[in-house]
PDB file of N, CA and C in Angstrom:
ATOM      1  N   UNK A   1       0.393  21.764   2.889  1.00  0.00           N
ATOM      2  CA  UNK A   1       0.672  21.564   4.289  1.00  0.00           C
ATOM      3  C   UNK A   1       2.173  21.369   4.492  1.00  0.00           C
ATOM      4  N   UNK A   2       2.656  20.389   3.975  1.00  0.00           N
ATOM      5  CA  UNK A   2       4.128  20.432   4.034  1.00  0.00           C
ATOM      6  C   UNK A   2       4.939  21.557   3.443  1.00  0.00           C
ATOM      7  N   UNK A   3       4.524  22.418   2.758  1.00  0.00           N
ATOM      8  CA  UNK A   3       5.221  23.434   2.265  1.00  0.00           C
ATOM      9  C   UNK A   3       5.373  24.650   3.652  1.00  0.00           C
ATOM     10  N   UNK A   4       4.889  24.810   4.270  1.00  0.00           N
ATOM     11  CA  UNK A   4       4.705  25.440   5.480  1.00  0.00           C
ATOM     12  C   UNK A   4       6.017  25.027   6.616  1.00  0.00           C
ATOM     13  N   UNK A   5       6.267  27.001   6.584  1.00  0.00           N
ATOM     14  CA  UNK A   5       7.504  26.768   7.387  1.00  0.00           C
ATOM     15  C   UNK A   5       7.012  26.032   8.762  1.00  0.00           C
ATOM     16  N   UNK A   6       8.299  24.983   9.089  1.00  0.00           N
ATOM     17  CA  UNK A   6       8.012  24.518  10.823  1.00  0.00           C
ATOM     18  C   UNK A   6       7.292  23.427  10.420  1.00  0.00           C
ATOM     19  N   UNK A   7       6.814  23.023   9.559  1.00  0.00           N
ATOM     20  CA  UNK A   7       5.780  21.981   9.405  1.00  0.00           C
ATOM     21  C   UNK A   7       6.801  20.980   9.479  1.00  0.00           C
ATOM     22  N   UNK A   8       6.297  19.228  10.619  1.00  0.00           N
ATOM     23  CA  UNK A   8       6.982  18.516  10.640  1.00  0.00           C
ATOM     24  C   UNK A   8       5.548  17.424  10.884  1.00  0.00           C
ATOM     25  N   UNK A   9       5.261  16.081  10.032  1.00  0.00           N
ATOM     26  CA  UNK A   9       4.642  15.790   9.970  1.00  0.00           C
ATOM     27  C   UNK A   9       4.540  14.505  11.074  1.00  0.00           C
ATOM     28  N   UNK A  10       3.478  13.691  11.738  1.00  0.00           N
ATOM     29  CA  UNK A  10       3.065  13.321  12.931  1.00  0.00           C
ATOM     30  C   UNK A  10       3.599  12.062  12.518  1.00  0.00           C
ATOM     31  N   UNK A  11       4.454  11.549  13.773  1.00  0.00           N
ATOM     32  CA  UNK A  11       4.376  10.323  13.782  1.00  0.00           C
ATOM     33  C   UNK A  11       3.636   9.051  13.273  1.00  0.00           C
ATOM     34  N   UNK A  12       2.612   9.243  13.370  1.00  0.00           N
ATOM     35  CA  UNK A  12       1.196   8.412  12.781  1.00  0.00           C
ATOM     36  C   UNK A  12       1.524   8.342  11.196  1.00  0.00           C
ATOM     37  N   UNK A  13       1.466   9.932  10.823  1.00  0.00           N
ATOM     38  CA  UNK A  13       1.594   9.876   9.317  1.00  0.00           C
ATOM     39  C   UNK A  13       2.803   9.235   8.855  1.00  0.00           C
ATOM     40  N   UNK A  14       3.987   9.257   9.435  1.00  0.00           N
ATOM     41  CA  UNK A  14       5.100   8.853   9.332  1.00  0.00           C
ATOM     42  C   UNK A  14       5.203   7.173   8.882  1.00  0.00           C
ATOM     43  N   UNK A  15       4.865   6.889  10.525  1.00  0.00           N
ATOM     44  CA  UNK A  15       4.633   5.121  10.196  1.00  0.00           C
ATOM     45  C   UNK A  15       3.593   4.498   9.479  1.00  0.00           C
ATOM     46  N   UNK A  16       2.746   5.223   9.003  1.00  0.00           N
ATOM     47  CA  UNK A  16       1.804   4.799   7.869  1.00  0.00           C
ATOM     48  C   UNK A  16       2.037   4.747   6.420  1.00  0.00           C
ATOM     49  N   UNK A  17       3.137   6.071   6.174  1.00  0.00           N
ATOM     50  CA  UNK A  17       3.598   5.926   5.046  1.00  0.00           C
ATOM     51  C   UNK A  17       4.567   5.006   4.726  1.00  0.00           C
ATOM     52  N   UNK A  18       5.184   5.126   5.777  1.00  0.00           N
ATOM     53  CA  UNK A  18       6.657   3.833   6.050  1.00  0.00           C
ATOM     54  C   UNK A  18       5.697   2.411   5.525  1.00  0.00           C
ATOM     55  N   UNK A  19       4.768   1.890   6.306  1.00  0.00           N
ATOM     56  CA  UNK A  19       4.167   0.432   6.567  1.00  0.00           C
ATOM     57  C   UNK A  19       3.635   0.585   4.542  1.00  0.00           C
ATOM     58  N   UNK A  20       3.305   1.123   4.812  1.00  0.00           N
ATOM     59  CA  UNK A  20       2.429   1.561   3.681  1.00  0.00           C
ATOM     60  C   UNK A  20       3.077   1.291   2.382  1.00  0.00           C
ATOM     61  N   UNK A  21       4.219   1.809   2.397  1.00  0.00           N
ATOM     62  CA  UNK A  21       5.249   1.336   0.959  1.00  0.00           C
ATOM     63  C   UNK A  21       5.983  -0.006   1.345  1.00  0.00           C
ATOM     64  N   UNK A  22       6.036  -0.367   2.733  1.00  0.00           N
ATOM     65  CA  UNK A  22       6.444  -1.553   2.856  1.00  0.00           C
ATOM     66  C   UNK A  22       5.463  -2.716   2.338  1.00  0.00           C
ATOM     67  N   UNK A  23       4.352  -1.667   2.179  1.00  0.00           N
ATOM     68  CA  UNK A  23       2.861  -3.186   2.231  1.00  0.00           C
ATOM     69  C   UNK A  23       2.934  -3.747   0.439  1.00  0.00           C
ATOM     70  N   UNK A  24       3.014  -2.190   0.298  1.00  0.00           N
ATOM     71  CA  UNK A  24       2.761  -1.647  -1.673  1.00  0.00           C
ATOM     72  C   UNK A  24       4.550  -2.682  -2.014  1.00  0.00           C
ATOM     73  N   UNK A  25       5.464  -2.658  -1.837  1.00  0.00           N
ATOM     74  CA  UNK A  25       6.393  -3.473  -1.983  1.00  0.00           C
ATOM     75  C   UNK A  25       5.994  -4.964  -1.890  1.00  0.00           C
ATOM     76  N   UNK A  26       5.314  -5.467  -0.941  1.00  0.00           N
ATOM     77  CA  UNK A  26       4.797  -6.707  -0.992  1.00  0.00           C
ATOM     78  C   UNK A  26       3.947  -7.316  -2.096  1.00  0.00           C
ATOM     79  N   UNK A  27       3.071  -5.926  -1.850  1.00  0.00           N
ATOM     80  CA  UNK A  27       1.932  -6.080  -3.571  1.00  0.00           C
ATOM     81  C   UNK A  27       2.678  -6.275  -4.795  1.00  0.00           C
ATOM     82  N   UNK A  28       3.585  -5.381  -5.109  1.00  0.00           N
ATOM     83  CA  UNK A  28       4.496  -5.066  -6.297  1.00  0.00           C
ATOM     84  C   UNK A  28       4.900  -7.020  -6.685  1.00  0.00           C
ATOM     85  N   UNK A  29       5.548  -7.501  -5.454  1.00  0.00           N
ATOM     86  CA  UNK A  29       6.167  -8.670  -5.652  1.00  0.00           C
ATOM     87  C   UNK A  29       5.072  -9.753  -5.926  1.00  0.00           C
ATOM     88  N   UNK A  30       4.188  -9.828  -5.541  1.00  0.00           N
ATOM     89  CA  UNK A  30       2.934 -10.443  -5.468  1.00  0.00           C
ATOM     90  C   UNK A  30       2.386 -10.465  -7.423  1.00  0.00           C
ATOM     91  N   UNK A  31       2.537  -9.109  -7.635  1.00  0.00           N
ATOM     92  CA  UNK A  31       2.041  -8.939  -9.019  1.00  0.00           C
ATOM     93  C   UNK A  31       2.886  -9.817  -9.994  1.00  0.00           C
ATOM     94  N   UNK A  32       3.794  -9.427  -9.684  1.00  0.00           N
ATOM     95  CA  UNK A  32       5.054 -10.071 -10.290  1.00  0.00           C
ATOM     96  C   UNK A  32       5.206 -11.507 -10.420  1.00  0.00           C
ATOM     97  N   UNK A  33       4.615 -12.097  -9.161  1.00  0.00           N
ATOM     98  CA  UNK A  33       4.871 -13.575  -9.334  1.00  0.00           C
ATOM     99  C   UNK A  33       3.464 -13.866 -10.070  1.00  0.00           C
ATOM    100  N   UNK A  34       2.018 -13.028 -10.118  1.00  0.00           N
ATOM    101  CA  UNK A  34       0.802 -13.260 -11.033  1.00  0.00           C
ATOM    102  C   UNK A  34       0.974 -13.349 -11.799  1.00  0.00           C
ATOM    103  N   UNK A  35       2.473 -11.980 -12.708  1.00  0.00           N
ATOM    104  CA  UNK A  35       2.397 -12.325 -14.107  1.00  0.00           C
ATOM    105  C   UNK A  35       2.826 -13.334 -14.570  1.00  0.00           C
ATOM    106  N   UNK A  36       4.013 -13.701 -13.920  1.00  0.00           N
ATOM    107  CA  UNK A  36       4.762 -15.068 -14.174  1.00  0.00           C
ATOM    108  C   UNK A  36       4.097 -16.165 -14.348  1.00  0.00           C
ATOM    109  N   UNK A  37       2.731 -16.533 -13.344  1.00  0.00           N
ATOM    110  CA  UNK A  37       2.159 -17.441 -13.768  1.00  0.00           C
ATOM    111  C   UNK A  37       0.998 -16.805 -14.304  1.00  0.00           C
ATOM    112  N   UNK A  38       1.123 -15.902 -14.771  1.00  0.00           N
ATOM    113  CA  UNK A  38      -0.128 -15.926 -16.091  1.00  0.00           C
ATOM    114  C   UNK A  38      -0.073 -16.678 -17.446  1.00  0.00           C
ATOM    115  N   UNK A  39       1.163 -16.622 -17.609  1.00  0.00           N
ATOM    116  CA  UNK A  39       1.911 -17.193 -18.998  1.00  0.00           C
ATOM    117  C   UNK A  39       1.720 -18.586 -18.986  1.00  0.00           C
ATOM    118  N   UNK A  40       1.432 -19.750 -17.765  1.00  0.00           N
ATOM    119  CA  UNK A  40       1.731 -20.783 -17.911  1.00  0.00           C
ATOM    120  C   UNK A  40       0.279 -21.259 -16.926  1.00  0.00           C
ATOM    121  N   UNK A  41      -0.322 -20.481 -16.068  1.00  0.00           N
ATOM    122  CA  UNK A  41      -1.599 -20.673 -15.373  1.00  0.00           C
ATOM    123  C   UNK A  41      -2.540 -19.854 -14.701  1.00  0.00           C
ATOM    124  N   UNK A  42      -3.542 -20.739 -14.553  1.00  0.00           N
ATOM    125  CA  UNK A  42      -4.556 -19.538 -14.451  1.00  0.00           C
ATOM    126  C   UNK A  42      -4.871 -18.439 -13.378  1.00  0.00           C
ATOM    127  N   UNK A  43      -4.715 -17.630 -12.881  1.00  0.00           N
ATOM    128  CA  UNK A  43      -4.715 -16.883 -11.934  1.00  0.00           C
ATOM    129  C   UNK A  43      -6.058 -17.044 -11.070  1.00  0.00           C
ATOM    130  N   UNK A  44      -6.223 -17.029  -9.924  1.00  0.00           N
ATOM    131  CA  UNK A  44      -7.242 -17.194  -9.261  1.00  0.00           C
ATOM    132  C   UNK A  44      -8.011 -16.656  -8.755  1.00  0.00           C
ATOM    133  N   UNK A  45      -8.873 -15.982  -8.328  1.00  0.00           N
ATOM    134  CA  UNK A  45      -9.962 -14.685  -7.631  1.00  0.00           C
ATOM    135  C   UNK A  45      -9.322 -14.744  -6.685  1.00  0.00           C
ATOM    136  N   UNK A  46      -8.692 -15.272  -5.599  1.00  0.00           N
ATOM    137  CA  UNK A  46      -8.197 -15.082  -4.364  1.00  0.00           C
ATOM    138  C   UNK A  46      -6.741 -14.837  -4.211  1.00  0.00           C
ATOM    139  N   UNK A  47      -5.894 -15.188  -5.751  1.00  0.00           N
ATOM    140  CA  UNK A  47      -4.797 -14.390  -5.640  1.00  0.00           C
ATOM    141  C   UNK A  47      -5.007 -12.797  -5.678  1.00  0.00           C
ATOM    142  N   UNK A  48      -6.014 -12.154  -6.649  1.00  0.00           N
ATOM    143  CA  UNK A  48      -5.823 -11.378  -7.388  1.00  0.00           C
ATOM    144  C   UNK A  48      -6.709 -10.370  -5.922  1.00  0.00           C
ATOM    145  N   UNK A  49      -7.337 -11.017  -5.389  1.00  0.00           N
ATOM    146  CA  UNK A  49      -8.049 -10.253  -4.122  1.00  0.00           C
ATOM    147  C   UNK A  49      -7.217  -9.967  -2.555  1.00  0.00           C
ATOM    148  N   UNK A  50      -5.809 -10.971  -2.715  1.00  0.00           N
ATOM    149  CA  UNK A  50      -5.045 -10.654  -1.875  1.00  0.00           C
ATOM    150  C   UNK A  50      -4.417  -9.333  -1.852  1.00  0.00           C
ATOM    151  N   UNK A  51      -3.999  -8.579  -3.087  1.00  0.00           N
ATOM    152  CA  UNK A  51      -3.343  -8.057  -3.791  1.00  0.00           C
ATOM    153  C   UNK A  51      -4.154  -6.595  -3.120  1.00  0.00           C
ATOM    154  N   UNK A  52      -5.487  -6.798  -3.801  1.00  0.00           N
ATOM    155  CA  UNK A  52      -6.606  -5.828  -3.956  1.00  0.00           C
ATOM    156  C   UNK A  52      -6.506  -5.486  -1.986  1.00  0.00           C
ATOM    157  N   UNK A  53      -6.917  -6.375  -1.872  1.00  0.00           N
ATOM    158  CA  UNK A  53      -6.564  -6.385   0.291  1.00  0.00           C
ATOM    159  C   UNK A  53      -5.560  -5.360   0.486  1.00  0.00           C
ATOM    160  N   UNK A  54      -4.402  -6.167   0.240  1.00  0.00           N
ATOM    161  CA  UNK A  54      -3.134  -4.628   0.465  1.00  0.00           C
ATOM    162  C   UNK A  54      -3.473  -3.485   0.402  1.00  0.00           C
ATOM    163  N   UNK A  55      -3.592  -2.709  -1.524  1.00  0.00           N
ATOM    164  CA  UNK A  55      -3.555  -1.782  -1.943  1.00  0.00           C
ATOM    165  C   UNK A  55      -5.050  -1.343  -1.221  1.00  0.00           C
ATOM    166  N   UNK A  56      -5.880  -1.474  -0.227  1.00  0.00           N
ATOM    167  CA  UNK A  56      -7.244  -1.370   0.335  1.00  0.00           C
ATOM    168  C   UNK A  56      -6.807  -0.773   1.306  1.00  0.00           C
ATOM    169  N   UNK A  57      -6.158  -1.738   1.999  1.00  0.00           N
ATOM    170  CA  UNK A  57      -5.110  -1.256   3.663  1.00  0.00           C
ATOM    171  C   UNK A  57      -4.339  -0.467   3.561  1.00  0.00           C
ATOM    172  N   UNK A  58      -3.287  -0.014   3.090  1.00  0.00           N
ATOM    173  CA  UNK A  58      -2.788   0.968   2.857  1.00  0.00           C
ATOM    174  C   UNK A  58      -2.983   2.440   2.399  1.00  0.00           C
ATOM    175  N   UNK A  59      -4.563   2.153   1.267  1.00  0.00           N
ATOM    176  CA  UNK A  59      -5.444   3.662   1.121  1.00  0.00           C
ATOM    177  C   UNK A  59      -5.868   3.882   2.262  1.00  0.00           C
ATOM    178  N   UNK A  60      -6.199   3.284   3.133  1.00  0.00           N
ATOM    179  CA  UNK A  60      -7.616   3.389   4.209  1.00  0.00           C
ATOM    180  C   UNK A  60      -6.380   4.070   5.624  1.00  0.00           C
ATOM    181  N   UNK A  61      -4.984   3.375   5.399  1.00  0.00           N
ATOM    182  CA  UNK A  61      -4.284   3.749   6.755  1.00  0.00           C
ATOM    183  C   UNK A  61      -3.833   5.476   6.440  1.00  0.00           C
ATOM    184  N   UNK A  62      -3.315   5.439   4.832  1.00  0.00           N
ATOM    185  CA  UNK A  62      -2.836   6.918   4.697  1.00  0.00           C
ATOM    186  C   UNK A  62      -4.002   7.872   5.245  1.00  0.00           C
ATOM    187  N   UNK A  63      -4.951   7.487   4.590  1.00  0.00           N
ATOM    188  CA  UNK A  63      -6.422   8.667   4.601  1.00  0.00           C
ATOM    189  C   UNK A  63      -6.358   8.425   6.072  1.00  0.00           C
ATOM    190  N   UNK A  64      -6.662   7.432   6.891  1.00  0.00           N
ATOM    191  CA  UNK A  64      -6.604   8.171   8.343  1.00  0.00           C
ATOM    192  C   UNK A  64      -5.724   9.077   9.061  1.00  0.00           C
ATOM    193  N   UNK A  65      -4.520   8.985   8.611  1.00  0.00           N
ATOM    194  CA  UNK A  65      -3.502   9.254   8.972  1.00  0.00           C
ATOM    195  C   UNK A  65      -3.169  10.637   8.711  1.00  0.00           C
ATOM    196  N   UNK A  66      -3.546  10.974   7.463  1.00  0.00           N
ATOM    197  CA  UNK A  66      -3.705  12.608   6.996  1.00  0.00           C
ATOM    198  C   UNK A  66      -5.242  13.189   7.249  1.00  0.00           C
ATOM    199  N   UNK A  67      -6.098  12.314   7.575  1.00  0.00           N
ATOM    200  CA  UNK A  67      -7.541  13.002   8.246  1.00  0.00           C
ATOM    201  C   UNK A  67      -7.132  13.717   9.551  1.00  0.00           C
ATOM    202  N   UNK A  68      -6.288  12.648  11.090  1.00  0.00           N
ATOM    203  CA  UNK A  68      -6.250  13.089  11.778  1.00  0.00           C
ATOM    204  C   UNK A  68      -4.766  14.382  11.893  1.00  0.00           C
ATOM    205  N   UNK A  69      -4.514  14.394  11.203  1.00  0.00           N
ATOM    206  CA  UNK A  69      -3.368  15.728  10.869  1.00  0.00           C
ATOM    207  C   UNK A  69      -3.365  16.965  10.787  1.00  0.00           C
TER     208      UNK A  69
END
């Protein structure tokens, strides 16, 4: 699709991908502070499901976003 001359992709898709690596950046940092305290404590089902939340929201916004495209 993007290889296609003239092709300029929709706003929607735009700010979804934008939010989207902004969200996955949040996750990234999130992981980061898990590993840190992995070494010294125990990680919790509700850290590790916050995480899982993000990377959830962000599949679910792209796929709409390139469904309606």
């Amino acid at each position: 699709m993007a290889a296609s001359e003239g092709y300029s992709p929709t706003k929607e898709m735009v700010n979804a991908m934008v939010q989207s690596s902004e969200r996955l950046e949040g996750a990234a940092s999130l992981l980061a502070m898990l590993e840190d305290k992995a070494g010294d404590e125990q990680i919790t089902a509700s850290e590790l499901s916050a995480v899982r939340c993000i990377v959830e929201t962000c599949a679910a916004d792209l796929d709409a976003a390139w469904a309606r495209a």
